[in-house]
N, C-alpha and C. Protein backbone atom coordinates (compact mmCIF):
# COMPACT_ATOMS: atom_id res chain seq x y z
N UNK A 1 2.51 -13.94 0.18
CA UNK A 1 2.32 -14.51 -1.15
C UNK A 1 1.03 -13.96 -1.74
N UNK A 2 1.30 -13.76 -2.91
CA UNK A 2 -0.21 -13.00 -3.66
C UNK A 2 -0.95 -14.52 -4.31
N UNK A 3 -2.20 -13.85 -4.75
CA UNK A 3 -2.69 -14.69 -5.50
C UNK A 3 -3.79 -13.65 -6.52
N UNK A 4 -5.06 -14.27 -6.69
CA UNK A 4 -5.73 -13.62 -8.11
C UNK A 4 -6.15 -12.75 -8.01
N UNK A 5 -6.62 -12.21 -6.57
CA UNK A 5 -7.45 -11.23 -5.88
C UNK A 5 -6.87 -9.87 -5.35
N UNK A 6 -5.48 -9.92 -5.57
CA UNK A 6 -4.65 -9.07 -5.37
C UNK A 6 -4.08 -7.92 -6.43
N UNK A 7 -3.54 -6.87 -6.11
CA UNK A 7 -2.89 -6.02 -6.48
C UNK A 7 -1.60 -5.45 -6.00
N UNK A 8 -0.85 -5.35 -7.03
CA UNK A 8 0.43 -4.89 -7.19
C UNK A 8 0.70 -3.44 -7.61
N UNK A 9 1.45 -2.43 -6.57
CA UNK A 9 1.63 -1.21 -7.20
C UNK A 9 2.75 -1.00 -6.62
N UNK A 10 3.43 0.14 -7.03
CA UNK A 10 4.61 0.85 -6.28
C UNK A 10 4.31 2.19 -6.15
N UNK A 11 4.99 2.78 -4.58
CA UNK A 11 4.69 4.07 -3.99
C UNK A 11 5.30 4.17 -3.42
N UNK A 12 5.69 5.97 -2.87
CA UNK A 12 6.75 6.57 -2.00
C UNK A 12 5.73 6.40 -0.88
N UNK A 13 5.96 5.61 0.61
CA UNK A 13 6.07 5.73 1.61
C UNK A 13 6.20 7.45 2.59
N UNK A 14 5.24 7.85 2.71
CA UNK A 14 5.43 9.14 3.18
C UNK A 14 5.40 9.32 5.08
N UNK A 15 4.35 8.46 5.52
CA UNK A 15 4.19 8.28 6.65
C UNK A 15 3.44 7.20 7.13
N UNK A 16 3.64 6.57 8.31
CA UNK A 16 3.09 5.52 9.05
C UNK A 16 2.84 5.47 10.75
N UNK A 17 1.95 5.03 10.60
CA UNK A 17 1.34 5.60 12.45
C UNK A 17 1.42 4.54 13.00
N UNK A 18 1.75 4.47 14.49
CA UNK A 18 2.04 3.91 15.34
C UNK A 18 1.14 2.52 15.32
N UNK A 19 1.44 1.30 16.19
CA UNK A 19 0.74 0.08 16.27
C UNK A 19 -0.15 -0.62 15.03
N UNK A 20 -0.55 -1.86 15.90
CA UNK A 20 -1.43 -2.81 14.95
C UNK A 20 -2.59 -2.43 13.95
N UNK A 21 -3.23 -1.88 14.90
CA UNK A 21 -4.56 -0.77 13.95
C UNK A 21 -4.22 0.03 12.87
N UNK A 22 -2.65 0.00 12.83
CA UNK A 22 -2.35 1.66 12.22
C UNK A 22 -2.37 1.42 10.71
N UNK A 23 -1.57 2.68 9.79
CA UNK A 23 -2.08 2.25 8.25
C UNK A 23 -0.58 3.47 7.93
N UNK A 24 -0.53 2.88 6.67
CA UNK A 24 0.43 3.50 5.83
C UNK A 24 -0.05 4.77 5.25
N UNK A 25 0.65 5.77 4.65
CA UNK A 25 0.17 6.43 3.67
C UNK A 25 1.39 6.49 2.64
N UNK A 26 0.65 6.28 1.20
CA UNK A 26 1.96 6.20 0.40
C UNK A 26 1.33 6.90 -0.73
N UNK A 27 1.91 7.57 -1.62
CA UNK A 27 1.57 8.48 -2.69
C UNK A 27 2.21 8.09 -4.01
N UNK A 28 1.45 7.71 -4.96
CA UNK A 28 2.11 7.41 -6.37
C UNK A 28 2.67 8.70 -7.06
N UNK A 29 2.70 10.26 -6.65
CA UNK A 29 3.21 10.98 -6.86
C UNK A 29 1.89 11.98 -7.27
N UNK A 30 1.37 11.63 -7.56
CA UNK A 30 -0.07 12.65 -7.84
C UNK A 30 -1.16 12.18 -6.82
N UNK A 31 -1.43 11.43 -5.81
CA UNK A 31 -2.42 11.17 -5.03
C UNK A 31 -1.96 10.09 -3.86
N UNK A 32 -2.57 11.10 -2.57
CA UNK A 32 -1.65 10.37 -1.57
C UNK A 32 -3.19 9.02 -1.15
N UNK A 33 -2.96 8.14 -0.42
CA UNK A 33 -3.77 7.41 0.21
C UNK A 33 -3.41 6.29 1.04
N UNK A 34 -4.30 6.71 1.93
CA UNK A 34 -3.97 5.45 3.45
C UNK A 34 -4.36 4.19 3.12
N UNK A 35 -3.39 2.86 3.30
CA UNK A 35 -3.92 1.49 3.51
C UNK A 35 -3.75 0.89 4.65
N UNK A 36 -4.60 0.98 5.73
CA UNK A 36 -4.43 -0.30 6.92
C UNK A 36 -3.39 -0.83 6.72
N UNK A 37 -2.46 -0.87 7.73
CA UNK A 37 -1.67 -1.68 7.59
C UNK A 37 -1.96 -3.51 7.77
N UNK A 38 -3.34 -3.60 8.63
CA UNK A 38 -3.58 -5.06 8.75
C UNK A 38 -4.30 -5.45 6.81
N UNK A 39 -4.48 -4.86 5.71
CA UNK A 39 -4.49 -5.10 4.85
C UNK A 39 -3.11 -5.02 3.42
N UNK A 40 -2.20 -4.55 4.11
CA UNK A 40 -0.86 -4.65 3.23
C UNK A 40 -0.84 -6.28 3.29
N UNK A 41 -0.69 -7.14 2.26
CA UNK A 41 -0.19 -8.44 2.37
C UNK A 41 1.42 -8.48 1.93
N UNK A 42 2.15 -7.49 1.10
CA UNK A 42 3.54 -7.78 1.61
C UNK A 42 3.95 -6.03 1.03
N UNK A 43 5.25 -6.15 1.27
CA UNK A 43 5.55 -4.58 1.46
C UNK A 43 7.07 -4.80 1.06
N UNK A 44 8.22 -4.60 0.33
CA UNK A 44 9.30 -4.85 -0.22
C UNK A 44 9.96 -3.58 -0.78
N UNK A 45 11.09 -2.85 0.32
CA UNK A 45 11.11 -1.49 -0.79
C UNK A 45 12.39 -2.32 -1.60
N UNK A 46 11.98 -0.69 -2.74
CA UNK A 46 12.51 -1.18 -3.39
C UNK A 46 13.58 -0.25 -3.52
N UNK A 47 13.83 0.89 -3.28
CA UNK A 47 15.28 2.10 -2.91
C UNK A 47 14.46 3.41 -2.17
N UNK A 48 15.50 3.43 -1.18
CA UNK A 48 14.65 4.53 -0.17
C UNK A 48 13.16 4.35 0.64
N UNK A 49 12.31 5.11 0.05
CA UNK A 49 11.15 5.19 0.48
C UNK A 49 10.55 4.53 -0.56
N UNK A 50 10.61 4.28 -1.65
CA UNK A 50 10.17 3.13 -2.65
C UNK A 50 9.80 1.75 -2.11
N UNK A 51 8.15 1.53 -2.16
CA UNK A 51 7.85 -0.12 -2.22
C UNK A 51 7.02 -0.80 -3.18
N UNK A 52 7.50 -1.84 -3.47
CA UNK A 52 6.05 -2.83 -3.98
C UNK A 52 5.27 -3.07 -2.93
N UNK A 53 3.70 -2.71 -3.22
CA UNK A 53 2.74 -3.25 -2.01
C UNK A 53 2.27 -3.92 -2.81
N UNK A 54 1.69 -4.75 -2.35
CA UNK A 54 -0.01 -5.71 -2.34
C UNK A 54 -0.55 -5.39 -1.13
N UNK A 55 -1.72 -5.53 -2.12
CA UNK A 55 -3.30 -5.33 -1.57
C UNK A 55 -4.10 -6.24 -1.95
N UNK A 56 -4.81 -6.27 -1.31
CA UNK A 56 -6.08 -6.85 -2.19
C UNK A 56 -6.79 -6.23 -2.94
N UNK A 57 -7.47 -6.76 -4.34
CA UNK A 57 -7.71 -5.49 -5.11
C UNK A 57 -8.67 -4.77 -5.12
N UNK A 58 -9.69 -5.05 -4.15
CA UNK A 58 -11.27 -4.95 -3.27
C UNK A 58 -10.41 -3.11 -3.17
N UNK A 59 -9.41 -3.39 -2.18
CA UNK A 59 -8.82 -2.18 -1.39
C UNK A 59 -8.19 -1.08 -2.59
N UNK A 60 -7.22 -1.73 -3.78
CA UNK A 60 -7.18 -0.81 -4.54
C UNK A 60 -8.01 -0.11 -5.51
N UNK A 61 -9.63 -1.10 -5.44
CA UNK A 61 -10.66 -0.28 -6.13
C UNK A 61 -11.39 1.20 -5.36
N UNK A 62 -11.68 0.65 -3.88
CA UNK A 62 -12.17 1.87 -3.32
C UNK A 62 -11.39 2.68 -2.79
N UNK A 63 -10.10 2.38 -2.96
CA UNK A 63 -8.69 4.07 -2.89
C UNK A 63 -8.72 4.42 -4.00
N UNK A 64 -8.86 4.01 -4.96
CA UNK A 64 -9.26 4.44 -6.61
C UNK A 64 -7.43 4.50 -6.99
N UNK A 65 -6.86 3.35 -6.55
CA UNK A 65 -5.63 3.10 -7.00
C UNK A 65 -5.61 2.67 -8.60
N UNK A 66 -6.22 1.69 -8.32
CA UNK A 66 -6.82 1.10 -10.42
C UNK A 66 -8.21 1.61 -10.56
């Protein structure tokens, strides 16, 4: 569940590494970038490799997502 502190984006899923520690990398089509996966708060594709993530938006300021 999100709340005020969060962010909403959608991205192609390109690769993801093994275990708990590990982190996504997903690319809005012009810039790829890794998020921890222990900071995804939900993940929903949406066709194919397509998802809505949340983040928190702490995390999409210093990936320079927004």
């Amino acid at each position: 569940m999100s709340n005020n502190n969060d962010f909403e984006f959608c991205a192609s899923l390109k690769w993801e590494t093994d275990g708990d520690g590990g982190a996504y990398l997903f690319t809005d089509g012009a810039n790829d970038f890794w998020i921890p996966k222990s900071l995804v708060r939900e993940m929903d594709c949406i066709s194919g490799d397509d998802y809505n993530v949340t983040i928190p938006e702490w995390v999409a300021i210093d990936k320079e997502i927004i």
